[in-house]
PDB file of N, CA and C in Angstrom:
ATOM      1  N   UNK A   1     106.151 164.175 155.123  1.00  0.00           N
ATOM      2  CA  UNK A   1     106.781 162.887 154.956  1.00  0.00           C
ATOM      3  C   UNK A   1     105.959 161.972 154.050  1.00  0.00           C
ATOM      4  N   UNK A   2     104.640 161.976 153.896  1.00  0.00           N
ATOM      5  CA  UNK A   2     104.101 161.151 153.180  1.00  0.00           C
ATOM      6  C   UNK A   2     103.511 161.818 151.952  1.00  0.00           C
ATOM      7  N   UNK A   3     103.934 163.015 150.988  1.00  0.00           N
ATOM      8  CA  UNK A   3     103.510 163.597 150.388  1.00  0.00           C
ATOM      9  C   UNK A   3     104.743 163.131 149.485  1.00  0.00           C
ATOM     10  N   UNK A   4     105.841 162.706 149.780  1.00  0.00           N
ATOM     11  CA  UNK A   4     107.000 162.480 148.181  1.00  0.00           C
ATOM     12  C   UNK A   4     106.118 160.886 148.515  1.00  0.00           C
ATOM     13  N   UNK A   5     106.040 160.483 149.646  1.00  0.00           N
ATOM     14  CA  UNK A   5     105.811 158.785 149.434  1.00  0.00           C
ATOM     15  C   UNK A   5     104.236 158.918 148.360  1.00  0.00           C
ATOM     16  N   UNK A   6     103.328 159.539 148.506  1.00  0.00           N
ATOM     17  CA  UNK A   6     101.965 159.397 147.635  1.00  0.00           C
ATOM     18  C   UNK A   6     102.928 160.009 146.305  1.00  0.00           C
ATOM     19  N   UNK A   7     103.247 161.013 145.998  1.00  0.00           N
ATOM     20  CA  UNK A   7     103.809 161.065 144.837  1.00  0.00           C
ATOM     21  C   UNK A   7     104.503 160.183 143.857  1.00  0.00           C
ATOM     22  N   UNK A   8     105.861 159.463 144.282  1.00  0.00           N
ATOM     23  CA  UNK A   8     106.290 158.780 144.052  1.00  0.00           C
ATOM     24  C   UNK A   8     105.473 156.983 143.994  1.00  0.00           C
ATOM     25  N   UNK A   9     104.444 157.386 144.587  1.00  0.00           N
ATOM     26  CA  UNK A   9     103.592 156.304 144.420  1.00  0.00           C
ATOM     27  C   UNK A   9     102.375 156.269 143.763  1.00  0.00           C
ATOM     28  N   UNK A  10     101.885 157.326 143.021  1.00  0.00           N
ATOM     29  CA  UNK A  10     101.254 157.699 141.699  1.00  0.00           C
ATOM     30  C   UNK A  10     101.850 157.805 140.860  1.00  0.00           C
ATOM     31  N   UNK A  11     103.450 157.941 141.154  1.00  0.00           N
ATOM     32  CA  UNK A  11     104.278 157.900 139.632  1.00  0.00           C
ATOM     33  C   UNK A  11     104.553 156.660 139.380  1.00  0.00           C
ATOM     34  N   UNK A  12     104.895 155.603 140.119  1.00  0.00           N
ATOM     35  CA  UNK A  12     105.228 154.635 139.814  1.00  0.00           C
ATOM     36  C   UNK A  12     103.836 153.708 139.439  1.00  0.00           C
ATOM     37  N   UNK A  13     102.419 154.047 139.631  1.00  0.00           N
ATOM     38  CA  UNK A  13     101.399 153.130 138.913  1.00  0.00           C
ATOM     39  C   UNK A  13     100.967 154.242 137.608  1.00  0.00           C
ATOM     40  N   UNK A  14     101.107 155.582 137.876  1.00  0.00           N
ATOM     41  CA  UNK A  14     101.191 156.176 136.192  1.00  0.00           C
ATOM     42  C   UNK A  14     101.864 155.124 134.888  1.00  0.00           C
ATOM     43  N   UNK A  15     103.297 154.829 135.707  1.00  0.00           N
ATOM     44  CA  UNK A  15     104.405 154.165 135.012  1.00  0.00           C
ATOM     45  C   UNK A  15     103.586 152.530 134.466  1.00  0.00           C
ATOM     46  N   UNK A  16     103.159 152.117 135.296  1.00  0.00           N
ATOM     47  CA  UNK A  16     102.320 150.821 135.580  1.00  0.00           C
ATOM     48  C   UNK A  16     101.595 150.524 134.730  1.00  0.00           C
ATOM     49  N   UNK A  17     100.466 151.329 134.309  1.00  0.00           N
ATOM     50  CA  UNK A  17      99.322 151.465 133.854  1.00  0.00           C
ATOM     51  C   UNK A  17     100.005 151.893 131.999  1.00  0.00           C
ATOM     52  N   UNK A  18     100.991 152.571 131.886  1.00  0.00           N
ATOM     53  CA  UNK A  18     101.337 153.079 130.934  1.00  0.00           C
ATOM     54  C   UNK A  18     101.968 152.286 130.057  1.00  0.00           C
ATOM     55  N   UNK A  19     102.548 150.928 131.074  1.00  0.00           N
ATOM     56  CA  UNK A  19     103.505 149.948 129.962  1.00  0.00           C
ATOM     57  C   UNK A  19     102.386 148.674 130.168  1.00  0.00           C
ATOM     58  N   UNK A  20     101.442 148.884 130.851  1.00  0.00           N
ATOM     59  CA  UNK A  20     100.287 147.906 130.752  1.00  0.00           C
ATOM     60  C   UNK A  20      99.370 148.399 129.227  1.00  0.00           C
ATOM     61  N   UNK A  21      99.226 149.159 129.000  1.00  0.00           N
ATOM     62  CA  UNK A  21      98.682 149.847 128.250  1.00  0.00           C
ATOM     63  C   UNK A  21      99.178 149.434 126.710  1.00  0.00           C
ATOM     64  N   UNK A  22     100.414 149.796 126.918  1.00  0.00           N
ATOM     65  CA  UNK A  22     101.661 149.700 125.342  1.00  0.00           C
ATOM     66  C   UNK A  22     101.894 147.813 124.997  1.00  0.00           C
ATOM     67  N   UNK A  23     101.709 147.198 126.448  1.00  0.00           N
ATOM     68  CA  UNK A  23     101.811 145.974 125.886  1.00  0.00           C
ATOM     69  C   UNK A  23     100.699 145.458 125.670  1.00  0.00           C
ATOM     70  N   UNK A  24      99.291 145.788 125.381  1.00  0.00           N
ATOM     71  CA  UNK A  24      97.991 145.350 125.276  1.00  0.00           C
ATOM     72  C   UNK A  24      97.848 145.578 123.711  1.00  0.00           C
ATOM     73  N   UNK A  25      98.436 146.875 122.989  1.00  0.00           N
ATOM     74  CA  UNK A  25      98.475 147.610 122.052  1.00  0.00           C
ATOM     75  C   UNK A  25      99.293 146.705 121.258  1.00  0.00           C
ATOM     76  N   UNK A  26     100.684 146.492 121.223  1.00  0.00           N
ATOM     77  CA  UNK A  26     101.235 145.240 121.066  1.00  0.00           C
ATOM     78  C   UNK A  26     100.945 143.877 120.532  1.00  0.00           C
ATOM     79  N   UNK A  27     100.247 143.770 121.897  1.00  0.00           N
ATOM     80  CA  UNK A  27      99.512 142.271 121.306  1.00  0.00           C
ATOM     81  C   UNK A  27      98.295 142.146 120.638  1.00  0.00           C
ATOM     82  N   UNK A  28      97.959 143.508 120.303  1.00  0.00           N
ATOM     83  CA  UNK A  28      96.482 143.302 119.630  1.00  0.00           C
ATOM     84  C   UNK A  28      97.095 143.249 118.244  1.00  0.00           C
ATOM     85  N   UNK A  29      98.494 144.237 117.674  1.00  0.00           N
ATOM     86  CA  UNK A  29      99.060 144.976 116.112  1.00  0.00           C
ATOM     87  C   UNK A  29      99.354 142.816 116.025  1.00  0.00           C
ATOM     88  N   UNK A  30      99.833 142.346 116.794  1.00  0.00           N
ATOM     89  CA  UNK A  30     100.426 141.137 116.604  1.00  0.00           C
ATOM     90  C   UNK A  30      99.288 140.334 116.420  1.00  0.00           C
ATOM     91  N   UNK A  31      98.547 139.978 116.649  1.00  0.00           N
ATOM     92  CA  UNK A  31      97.473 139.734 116.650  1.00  0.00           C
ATOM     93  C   UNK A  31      96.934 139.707 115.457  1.00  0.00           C
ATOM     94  N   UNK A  32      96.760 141.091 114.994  1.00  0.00           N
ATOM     95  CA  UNK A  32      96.332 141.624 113.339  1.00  0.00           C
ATOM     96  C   UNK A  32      97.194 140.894 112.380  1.00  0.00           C
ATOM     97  N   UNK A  33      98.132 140.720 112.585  1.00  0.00           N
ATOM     98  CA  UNK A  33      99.051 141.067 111.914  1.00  0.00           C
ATOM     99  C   UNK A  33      99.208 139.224 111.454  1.00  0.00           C
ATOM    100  N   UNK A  34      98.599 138.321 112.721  1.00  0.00           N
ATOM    101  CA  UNK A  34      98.987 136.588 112.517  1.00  0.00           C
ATOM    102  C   UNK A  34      97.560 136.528 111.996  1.00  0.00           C
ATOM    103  N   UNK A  35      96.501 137.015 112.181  1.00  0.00           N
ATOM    104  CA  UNK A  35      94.949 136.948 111.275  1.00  0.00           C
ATOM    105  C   UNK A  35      95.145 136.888 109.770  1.00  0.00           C
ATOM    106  N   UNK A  36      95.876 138.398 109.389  1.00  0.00           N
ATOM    107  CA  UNK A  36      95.968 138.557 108.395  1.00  0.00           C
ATOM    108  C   UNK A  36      96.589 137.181 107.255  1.00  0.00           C
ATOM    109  N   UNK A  37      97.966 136.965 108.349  1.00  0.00           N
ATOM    110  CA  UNK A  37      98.494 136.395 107.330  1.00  0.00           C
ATOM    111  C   UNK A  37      98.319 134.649 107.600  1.00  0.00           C
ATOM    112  N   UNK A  38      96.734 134.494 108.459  1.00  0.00           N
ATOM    113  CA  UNK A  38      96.568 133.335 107.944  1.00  0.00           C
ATOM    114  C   UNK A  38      95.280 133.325 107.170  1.00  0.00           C
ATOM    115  N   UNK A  39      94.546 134.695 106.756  1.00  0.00           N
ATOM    116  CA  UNK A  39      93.744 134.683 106.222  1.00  0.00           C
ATOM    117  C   UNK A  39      94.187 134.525 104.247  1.00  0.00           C
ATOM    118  N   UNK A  40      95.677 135.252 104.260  1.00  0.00           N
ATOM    119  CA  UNK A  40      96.233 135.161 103.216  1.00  0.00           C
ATOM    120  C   UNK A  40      96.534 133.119 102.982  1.00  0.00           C
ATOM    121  N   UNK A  41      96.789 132.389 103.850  1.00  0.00           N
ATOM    122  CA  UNK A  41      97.606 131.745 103.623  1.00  0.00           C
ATOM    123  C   UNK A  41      96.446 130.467 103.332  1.00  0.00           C
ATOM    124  N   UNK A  42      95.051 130.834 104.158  1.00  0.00           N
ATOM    125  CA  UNK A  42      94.184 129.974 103.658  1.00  0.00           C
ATOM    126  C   UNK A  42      93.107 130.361 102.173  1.00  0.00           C
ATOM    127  N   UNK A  43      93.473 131.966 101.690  1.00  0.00           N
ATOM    128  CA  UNK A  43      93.062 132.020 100.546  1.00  0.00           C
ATOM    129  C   UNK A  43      94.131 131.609  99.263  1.00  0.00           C
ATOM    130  N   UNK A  44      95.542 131.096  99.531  1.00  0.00           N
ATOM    131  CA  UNK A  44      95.987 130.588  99.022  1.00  0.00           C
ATOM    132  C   UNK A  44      95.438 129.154  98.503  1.00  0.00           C
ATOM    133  N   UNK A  45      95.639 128.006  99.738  1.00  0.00           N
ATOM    134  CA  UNK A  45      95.207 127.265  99.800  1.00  0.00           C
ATOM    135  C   UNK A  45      93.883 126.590  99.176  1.00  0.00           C
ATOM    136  N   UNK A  46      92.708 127.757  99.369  1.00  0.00           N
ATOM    137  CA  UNK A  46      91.511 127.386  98.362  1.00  0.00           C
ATOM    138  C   UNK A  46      91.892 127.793  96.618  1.00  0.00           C
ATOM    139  N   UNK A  47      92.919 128.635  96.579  1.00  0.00           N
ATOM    140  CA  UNK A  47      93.145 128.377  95.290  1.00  0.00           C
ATOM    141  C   UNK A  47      93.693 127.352  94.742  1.00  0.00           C
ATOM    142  N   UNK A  48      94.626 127.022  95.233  1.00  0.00           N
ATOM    143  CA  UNK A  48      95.416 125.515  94.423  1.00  0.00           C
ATOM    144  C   UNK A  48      94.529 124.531  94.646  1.00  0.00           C
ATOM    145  N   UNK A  49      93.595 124.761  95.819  1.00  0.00           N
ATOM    146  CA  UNK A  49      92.016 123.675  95.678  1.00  0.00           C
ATOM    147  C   UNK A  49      91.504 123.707  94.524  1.00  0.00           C
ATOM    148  N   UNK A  50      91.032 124.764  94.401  1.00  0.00           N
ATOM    149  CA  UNK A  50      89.937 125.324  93.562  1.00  0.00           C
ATOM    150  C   UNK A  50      91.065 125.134  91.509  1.00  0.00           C
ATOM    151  N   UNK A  51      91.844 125.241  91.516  1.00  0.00           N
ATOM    152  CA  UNK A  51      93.185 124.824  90.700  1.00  0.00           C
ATOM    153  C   UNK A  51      93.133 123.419  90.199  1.00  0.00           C
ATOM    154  N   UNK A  52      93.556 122.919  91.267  1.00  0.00           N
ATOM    155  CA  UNK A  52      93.406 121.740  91.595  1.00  0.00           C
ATOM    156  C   UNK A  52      92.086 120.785  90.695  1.00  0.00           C
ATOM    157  N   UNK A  53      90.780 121.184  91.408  1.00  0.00           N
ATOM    158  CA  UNK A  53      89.520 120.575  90.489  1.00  0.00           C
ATOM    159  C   UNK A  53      89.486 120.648  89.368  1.00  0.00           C
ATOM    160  N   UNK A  54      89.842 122.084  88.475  1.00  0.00           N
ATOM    161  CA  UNK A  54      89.519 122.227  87.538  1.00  0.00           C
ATOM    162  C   UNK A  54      90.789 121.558  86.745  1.00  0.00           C
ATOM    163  N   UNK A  55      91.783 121.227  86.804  1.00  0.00           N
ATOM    164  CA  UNK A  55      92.881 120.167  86.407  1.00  0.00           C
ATOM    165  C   UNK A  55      92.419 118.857  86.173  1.00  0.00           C
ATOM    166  N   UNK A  56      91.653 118.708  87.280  1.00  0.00           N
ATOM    167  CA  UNK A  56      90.805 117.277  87.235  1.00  0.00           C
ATOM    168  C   UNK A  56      89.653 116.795  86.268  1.00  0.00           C
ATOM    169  N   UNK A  57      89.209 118.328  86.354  1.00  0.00           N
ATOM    170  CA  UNK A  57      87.667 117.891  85.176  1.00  0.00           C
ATOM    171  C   UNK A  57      88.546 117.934  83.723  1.00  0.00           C
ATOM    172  N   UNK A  58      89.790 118.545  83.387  1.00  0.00           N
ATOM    173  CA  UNK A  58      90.253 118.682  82.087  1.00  0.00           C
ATOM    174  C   UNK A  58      90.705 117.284  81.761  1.00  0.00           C
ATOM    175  N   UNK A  59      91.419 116.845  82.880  1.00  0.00           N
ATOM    176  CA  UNK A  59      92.046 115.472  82.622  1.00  0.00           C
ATOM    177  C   UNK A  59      93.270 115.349  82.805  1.00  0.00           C
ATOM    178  N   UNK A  60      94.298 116.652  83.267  1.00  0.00           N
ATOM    179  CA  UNK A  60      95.188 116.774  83.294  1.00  0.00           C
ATOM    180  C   UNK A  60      95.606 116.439  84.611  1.00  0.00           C
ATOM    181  N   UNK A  61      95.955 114.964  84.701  1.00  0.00           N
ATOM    182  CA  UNK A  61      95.992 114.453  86.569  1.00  0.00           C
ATOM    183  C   UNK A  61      97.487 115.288  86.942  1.00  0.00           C
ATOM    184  N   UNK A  62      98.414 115.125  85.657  1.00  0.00           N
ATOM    185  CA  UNK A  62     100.021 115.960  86.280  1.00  0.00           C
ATOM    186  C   UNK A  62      99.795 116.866  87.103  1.00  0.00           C
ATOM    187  N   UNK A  63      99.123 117.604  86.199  1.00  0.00           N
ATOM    188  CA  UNK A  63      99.044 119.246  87.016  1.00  0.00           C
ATOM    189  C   UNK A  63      98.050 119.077  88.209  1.00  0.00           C
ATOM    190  N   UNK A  64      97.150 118.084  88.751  1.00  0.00           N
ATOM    191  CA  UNK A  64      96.325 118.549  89.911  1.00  0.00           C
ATOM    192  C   UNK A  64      97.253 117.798  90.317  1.00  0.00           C
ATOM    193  N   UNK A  65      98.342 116.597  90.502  1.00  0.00           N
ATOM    194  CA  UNK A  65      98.672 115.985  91.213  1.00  0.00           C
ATOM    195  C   UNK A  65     100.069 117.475  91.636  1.00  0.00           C
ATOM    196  N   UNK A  66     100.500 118.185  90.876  1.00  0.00           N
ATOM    197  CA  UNK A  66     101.330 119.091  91.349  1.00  0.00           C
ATOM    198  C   UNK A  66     100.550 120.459  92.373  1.00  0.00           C
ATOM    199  N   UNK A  67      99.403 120.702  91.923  1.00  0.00           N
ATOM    200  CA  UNK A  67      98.202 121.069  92.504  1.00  0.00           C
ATOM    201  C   UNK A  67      97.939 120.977  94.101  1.00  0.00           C
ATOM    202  N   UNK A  68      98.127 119.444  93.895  1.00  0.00           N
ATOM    203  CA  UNK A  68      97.996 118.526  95.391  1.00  0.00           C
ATOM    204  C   UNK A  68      99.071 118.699  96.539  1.00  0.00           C
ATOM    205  N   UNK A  69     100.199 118.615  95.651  1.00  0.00           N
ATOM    206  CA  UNK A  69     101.322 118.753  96.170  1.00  0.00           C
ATOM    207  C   UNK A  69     101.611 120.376  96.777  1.00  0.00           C
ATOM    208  N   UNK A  70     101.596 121.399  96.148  1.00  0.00           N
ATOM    209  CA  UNK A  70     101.625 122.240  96.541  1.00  0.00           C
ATOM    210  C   UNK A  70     100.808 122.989  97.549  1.00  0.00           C
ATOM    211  N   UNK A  71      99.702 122.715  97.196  1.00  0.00           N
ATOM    212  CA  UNK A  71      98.863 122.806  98.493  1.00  0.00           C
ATOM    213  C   UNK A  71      98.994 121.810  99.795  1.00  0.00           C
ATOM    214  N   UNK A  72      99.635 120.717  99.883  1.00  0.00           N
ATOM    215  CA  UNK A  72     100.308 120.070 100.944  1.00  0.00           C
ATOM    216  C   UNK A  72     100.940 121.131 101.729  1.00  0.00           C
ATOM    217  N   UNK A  73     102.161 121.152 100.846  1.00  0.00           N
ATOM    218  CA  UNK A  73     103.085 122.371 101.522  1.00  0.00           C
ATOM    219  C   UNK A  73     102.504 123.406 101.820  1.00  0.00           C
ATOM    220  N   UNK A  74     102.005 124.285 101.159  1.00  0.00           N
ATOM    221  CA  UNK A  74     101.348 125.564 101.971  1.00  0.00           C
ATOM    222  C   UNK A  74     100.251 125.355 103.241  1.00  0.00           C
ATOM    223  N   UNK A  75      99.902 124.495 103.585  1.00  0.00           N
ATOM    224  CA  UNK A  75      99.131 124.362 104.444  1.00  0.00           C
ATOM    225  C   UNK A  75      99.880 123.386 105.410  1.00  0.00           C
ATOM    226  N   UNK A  76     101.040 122.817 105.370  1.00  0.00           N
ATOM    227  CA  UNK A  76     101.940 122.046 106.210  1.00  0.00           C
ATOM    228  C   UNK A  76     102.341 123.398 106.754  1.00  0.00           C
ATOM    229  N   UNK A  77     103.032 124.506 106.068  1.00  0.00           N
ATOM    230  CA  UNK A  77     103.759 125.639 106.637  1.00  0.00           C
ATOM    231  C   UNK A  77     102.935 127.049 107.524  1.00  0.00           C
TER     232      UNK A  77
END
């Protein structure tokens, strides 16, 4: 009598352990995956910085002020 109950009760924390497992895996790919793309989104950002200055030392305020602007937005989003 207690040999389907231990069975059925190693299958069901096999089961346990197995979707504990898959959702850890999950949140790590997700994880990678929001790093990445804020590592992209702040090497954006130092470019239209870095854009940006050198607009400034030329003299060309249009273009750093579009410079400015655009890097607003990418770093608002």
């Amino acid at each position: 009598m207690t040999e389907p109950l231990l069975a059925f009760a190693l299958l069901g924390a096999a089961a346990a352990f197995s979707i504990g497992c898959a959702r850890i895996v999950s949140w790590l790919l997700d994880r990678r995956d929001y790093t990445a793309s804020q590592q992209s989104r702040e090497a954006q950002v130092t470019a239209l910085a870095r854009a940006e200055i050198a607009a400034t030392k030329r003299g060309d305020l249009l273009a750093a002020a579009r410079y400015a602007e655009q890097q607003e937005v990418t770093h608002v989003s």
